[in-house]
Protein backbone atom coordinates (compact mmCIF):
# COMPACT_ATOMS: atom_id res chain seq x y z
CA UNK A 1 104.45 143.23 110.69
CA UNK A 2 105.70 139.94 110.17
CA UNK A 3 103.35 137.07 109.18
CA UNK A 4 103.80 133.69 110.61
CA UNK A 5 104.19 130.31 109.07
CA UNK A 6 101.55 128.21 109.47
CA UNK A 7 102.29 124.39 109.49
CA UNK A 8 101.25 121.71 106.85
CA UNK A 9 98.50 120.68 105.99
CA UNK A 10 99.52 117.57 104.36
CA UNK A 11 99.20 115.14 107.44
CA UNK A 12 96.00 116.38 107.35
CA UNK A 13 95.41 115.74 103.56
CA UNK A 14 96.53 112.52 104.64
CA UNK A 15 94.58 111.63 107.20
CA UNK A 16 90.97 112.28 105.43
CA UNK A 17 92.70 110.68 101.89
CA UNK A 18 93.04 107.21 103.95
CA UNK A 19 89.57 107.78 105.33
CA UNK A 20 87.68 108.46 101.83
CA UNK A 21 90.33 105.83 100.54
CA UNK A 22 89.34 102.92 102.51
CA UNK A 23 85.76 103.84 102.82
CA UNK A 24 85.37 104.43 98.81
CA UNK A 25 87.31 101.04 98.49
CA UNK A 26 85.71 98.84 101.02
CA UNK A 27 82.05 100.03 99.23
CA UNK A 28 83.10 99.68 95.40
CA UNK A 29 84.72 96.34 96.06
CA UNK A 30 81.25 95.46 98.28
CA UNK A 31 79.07 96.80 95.37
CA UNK A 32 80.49 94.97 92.74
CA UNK A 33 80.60 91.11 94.92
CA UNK A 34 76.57 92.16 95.49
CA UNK A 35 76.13 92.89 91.61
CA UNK A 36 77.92 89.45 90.71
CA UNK A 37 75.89 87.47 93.35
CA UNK A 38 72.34 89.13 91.97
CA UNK A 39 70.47 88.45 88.71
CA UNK A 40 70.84 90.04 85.67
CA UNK A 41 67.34 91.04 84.85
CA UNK A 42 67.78 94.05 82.57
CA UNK A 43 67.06 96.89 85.08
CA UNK A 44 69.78 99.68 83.96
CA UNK A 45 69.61 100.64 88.08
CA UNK A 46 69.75 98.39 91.28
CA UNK A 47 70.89 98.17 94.94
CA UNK A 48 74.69 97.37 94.21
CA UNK A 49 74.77 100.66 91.87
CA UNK A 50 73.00 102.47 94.61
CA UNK A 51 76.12 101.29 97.12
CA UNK A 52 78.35 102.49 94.53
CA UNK A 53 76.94 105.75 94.24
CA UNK A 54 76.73 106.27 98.36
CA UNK A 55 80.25 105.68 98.21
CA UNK A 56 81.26 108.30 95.70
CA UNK A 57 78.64 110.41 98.03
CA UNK A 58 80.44 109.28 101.53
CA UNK A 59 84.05 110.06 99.81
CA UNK A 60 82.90 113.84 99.82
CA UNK A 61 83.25 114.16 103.88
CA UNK A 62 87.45 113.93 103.60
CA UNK A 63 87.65 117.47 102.65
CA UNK A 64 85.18 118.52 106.07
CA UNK A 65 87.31 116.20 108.21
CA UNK A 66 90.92 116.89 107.14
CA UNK A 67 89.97 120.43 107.23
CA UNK A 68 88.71 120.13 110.47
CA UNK A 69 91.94 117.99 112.03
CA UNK A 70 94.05 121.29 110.39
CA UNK A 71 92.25 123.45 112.57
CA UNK A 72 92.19 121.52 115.85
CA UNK A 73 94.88 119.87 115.39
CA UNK A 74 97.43 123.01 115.55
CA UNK A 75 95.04 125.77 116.88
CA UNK A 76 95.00 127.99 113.61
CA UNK A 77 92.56 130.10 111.47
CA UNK A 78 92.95 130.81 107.70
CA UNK A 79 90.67 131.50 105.24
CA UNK A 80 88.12 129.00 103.08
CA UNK A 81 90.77 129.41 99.97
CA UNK A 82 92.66 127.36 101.97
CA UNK A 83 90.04 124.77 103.31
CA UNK A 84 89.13 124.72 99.63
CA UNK A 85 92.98 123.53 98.67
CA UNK A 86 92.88 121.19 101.60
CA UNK A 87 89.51 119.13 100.62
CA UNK A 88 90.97 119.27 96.80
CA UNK A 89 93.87 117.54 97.78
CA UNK A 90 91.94 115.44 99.86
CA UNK A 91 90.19 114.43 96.93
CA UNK A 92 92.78 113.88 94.56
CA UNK A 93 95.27 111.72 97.22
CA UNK A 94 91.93 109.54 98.19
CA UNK A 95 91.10 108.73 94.79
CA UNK A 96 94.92 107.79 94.22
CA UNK A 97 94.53 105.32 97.53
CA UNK A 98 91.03 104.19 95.99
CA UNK A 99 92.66 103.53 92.77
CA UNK A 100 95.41 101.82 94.35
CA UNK A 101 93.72 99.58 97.34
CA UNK A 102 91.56 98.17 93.89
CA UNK A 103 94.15 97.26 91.83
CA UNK A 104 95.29 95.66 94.53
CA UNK A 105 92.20 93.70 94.69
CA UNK A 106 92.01 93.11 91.38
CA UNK A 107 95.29 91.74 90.68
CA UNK A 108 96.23 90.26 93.71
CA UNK A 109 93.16 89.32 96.15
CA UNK A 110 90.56 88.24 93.51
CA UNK A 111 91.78 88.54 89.63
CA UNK A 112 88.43 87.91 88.66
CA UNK A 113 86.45 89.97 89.89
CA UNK A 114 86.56 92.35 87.37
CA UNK A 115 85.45 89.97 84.59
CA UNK A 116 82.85 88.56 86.54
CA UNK A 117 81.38 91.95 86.71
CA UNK A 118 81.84 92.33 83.29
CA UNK A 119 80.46 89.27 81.96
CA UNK A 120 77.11 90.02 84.89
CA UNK A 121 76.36 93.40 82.96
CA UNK A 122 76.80 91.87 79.54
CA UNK A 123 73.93 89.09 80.73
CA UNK A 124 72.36 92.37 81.98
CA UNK A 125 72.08 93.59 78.99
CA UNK A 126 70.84 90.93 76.73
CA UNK A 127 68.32 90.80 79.58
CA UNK A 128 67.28 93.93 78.24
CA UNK A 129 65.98 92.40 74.82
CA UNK A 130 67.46 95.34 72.45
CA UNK A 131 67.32 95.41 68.90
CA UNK A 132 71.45 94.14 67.76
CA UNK A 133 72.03 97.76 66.59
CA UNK A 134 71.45 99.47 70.15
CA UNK A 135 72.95 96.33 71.71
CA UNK A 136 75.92 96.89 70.38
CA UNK A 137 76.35 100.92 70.90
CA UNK A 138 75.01 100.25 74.50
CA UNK A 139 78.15 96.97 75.29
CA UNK A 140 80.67 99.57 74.08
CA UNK A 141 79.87 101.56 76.93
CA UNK A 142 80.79 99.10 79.17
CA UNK A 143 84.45 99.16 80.40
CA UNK A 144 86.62 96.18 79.23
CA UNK A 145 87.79 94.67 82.51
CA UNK A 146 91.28 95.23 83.44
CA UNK A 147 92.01 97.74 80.29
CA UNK A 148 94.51 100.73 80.60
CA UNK A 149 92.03 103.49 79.66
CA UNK A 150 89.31 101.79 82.23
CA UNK A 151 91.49 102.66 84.34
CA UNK A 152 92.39 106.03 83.49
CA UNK A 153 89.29 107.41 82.65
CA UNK A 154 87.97 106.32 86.39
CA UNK A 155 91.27 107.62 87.84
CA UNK A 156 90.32 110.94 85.75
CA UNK A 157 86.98 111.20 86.71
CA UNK A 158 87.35 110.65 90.22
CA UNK A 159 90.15 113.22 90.71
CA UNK A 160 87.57 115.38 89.03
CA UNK A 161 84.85 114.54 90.94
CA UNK A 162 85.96 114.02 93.98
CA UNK A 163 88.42 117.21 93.78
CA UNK A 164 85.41 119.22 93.84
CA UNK A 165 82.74 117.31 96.21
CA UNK A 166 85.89 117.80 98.59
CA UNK A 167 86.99 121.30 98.03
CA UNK A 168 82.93 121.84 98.45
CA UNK A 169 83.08 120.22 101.89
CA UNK A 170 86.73 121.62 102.65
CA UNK A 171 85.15 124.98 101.85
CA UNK A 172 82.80 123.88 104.60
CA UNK A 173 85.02 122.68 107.06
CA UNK A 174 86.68 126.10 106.63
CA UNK A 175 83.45 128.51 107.51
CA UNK A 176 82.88 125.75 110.37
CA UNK A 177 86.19 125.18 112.31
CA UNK A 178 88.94 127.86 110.48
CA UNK A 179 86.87 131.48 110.79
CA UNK A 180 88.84 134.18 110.21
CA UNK A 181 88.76 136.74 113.18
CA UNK A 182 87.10 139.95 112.59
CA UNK A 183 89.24 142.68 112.65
């Protein structure tokens, strides 16, 4: 019995990658302009943080929906294995157009952004009124602005993290809209 070809999924990769992309994009850059525009008052959590955070959160539905425009979209079943590689990619490819709509920001749109935000959690900080010794451990956990391995480790993290909230929700999307039919 011969087994037929099912079409690509990539267009639907695509398709929930620019969705988590822009959304995960449009929140960070909104997260950090509310975290400049606030005062540092030593609190290690507040509202802008929380926005960034809902964002990683709201990037985990590309998996469900590129998942689900696979199925519809060309009539097919197949099993959550391959929802699973669908919402992974869907991860990965919308952390790349994150990564990429930022630097765009950064660079182009607003170069100062990222110091700003920089220089607004240092004042956080001091806010804090640590002993110098803790100070100092706790500012080399913030990220220099604008630095290669910034930038890599976030890249790294969010392929990581969003891989799997996606391939979670692609999993999903799979037992939803892809069942397999009983034999």
């Amino acid at each position: 019995m011969e087994q037929q070809a099912q079409p690509s999924y990539w267009p639907s990769v695509m398709i929930g990658a620019l969705i988590i992309g822009l959304i995960m994009s449009v929140l960070g850059i909104i997260s950090q302009y509310m975290t400049i525009s606030s005062e540092p008052v030593g609190s290690s959590f507040n509202l802008a943080q929380g926005i960034g955070t809902f964002a990683c959160l709201a990037g985990a539905i590309g998996g469900f929906f590129a998942v689900r425009h696979y199925a519809l979209e060309n009539e097919i079943t197949f099993p959550i294995g391959k929802g699973a590689l669908v919402g992974f990619f869907t991860g990965v490819v919308g952390t790349l157009i994150s990564t990429v709509i930022s630097l765009i920001w950064q660079y182009v749109v607003d170069p100062e952004l990222n110091q700003a935000v920089y220089d607004w959690s240092v004042r956080n900080l001091e806010a804090q009124n640590l002993p110098a010794e803790q100070f100092e451990m706790a500012l080399n956990f913030i990220p220099e602005p604008g630095s290669m391995s910034t930038l890599l480790w976030g890249l790294g993290i969010g392929i990581v993290v969003l891989g799997i909230l996606n391939m979670i929700s692609g999993i999903i999307g799979a037992k939803v809209f892809a069942k397999e039919e009983e034999f």
